[in-house]
Every structure is written in C-alpha cells, then in structure tokens.
C-alpha atoms as a PDB file:
ATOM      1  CA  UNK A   1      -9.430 154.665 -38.442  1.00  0.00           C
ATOM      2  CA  UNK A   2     -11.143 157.900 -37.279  1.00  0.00           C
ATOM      3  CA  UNK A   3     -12.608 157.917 -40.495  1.00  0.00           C
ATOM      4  CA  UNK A   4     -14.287 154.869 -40.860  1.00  0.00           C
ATOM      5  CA  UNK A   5     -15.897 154.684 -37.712  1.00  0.00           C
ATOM      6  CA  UNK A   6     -17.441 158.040 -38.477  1.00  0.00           C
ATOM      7  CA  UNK A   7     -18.834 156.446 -41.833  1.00  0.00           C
ATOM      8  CA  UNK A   8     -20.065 153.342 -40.309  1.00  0.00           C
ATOM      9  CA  UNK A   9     -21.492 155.624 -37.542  1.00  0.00           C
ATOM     10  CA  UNK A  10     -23.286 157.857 -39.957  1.00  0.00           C
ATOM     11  CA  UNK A  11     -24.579 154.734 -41.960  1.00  0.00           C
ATOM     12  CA  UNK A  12     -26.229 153.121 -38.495  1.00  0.00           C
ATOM     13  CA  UNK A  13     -27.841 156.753 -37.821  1.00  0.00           C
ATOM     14  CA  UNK A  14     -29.267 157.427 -41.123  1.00  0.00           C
ATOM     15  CA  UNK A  15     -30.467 153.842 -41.440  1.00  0.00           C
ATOM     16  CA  UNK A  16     -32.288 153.730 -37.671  1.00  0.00           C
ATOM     17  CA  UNK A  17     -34.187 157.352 -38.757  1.00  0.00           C
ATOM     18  CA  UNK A  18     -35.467 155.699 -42.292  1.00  0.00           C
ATOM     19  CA  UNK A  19     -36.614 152.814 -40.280  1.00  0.00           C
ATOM     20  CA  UNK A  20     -38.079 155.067 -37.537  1.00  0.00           C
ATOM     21  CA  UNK A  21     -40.316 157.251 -40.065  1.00  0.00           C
ATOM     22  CA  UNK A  22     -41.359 154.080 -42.195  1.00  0.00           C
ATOM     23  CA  UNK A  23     -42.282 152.168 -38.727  1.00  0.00           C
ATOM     24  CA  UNK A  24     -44.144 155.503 -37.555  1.00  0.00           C
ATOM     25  CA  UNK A  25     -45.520 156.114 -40.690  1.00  0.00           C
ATOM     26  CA  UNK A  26     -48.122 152.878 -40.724  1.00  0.00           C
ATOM     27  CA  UNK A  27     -51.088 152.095 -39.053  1.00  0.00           C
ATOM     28  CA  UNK A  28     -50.440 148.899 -37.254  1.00  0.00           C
ATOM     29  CA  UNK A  29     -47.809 151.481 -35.207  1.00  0.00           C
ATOM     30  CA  UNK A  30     -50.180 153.480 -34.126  1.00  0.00           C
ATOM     31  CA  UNK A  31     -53.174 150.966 -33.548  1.00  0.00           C
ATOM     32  CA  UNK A  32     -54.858 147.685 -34.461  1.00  0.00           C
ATOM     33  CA  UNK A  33     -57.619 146.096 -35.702  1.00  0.00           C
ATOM     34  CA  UNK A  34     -59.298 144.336 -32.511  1.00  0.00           C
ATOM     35  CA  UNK A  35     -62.584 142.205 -32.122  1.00  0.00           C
ATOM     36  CA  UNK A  36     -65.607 145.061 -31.514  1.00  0.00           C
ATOM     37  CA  UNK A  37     -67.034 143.176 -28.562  1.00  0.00           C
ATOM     38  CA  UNK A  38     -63.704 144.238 -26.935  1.00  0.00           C
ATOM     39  CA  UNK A  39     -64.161 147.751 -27.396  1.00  0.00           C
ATOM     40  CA  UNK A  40     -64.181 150.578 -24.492  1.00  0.00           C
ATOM     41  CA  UNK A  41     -66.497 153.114 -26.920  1.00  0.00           C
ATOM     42  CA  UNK A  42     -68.370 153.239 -29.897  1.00  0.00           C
ATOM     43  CA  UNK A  43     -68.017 156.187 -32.383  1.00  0.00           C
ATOM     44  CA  UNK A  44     -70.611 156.425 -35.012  1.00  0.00           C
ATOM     45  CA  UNK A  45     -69.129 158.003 -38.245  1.00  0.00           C
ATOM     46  CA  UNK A  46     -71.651 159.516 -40.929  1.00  0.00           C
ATOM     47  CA  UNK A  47     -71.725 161.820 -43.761  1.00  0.00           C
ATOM     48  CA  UNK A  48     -70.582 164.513 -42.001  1.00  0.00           C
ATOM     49  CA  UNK A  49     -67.635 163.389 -39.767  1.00  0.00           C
ATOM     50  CA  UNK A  50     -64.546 164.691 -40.546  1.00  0.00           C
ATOM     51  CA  UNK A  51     -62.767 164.150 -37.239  1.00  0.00           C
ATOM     52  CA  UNK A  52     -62.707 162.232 -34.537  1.00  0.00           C
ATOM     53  CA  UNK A  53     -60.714 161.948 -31.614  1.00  0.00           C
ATOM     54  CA  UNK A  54     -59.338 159.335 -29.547  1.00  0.00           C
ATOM     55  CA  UNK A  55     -56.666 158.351 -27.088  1.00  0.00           C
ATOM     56  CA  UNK A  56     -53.887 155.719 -26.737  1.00  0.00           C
ATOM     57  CA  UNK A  57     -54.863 152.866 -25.048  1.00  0.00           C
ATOM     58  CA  UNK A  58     -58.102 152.807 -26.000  1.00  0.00           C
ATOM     59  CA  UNK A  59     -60.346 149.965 -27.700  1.00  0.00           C
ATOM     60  CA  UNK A  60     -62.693 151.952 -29.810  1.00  0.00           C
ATOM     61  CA  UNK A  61     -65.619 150.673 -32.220  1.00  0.00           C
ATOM     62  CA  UNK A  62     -66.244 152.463 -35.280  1.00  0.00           C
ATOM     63  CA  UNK A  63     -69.702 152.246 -37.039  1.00  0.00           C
ATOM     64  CA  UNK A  64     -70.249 153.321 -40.582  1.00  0.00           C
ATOM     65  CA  UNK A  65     -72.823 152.643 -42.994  1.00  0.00           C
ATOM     66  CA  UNK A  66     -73.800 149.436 -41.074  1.00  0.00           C
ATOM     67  CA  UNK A  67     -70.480 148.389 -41.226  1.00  0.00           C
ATOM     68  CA  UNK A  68     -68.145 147.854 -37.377  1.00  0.00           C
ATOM     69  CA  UNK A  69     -64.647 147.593 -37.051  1.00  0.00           C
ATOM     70  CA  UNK A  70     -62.415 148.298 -33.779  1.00  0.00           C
ATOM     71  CA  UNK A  71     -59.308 149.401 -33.315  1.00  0.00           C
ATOM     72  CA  UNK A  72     -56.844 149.405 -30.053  1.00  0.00           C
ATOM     73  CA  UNK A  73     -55.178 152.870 -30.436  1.00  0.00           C
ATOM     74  CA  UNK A  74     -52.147 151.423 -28.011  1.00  0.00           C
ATOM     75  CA  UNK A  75     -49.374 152.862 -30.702  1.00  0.00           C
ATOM     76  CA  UNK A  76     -48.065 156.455 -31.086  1.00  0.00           C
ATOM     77  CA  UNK A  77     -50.337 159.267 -30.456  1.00  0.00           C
ATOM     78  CA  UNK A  78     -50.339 160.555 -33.903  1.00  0.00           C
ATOM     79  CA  UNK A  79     -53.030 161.621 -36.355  1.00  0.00           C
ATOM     80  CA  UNK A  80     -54.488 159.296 -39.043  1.00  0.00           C
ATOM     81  CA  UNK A  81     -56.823 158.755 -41.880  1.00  0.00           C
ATOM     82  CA  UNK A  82     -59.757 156.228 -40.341  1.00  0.00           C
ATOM     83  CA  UNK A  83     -59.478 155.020 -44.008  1.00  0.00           C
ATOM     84  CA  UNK A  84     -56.427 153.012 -43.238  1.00  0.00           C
ATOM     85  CA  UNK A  85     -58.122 150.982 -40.618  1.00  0.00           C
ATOM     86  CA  UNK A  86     -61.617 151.114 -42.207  1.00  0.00           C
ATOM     87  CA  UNK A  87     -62.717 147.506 -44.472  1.00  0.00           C
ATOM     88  CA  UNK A  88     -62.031 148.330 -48.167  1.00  0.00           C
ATOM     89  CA  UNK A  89     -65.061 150.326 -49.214  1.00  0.00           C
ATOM     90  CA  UNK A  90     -66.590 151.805 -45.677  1.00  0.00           C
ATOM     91  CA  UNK A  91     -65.659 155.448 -45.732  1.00  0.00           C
ATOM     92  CA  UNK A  92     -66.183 157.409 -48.647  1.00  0.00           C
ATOM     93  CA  UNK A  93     -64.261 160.402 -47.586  1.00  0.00           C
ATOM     94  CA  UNK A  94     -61.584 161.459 -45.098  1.00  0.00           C
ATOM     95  CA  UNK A  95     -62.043 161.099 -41.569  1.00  0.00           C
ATOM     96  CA  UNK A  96     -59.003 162.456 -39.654  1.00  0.00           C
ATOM     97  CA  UNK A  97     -58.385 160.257 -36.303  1.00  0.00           C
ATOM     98  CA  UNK A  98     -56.527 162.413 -33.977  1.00  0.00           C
ATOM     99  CA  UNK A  99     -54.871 159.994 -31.344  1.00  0.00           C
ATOM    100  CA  UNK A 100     -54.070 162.035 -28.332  1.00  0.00           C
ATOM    101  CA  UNK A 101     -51.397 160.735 -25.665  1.00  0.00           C
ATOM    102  CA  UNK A 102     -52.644 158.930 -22.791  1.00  0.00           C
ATOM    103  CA  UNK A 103     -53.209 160.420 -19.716  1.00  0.00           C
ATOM    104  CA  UNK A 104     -51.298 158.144 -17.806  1.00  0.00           C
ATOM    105  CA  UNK A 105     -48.252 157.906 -20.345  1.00  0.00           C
ATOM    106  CA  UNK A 106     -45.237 159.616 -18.021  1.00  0.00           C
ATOM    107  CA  UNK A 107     -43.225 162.403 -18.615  1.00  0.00           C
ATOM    108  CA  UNK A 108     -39.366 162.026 -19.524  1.00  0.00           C
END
C-alpha cells in the first residue's frame, strides 16, 4: 500500500511542476493585453531598444512604428520578449521586457 501511494504521490508532483512551467512559461501569466487609454506610462520603442523595464502591476503603453498596444504586467515578475505581446508585425527585432517585482508585493 506504501507503494502505491508513493506512485500516485510522485505522479500528482511531477504533473503540478509540468503545469507550473507551461503556466509560467506564457505571456498571459505574466501580463495582458489592456485598452492604452488605461495605461499608467508610455514607453516608446525604436530601432535601437533592446530592453525595457517594467514592474508588476503596472498598465504600460508601448509605441512602435506608429503602432500602440498596452499591457497590465499584473503576472509574475519574469523577463519576456515584447514580441509576444506586440500585434503580428510591430517589432522587428528582440526587445527584452524585464518585469521587476512590485514594490509593494510582501515578503514570505
């Protein structure tokens, strides 16, 4: 009996991490695509932007070519390509978005 509730036990663990990394892994767990009027800052992204930072719980604007979008960072603090947020043609290269924790996000 000792047996099988270690297997079933190992099963539930292994399962919840591949979940976790998959979840943690996309963009909509980190932030979301929100109307621009409703953003806190705008961010103007060129030629020569490679980085940008932000930080959870913010509502920020992004401007490229012409082109807005907004995103509510109010995921994980975690580092992502702008790409994945960006409508389908806007950036032409990599911008790194480097979500930092939240000031006001409380220590365990």
């Amino acid at each position: 009996m000792k047996l099988i509730h270690a297997a079933v036990t190992a099963v539930v663990v292994s399962a919840s991490a591949v979940i976790s990394a998959n979840a943690a892994s996309t963009p909509n767990f980190i932030g979301q695509l929100v109307q621009a009027d409703s953003a806190d800052r705008t961010i103007v992204v060129d030629a020569n932007t490679r980085d940008v930072n932000v930080t959870q719980g913010e509502k920020v604007k992004f401007v490229v070519s012409g082109r807005e979008f907004a995103v509510a960072f109010d995921g994980v603090a975690q580092d992502i390509d702008l790409g994945e947020f960006a409508p389908q043609g806007a950036l032409d290269h990599p911008v790194r978005t480097h979500v930092d924790v939240s000031p006001f996000t409380i220590a365990n």
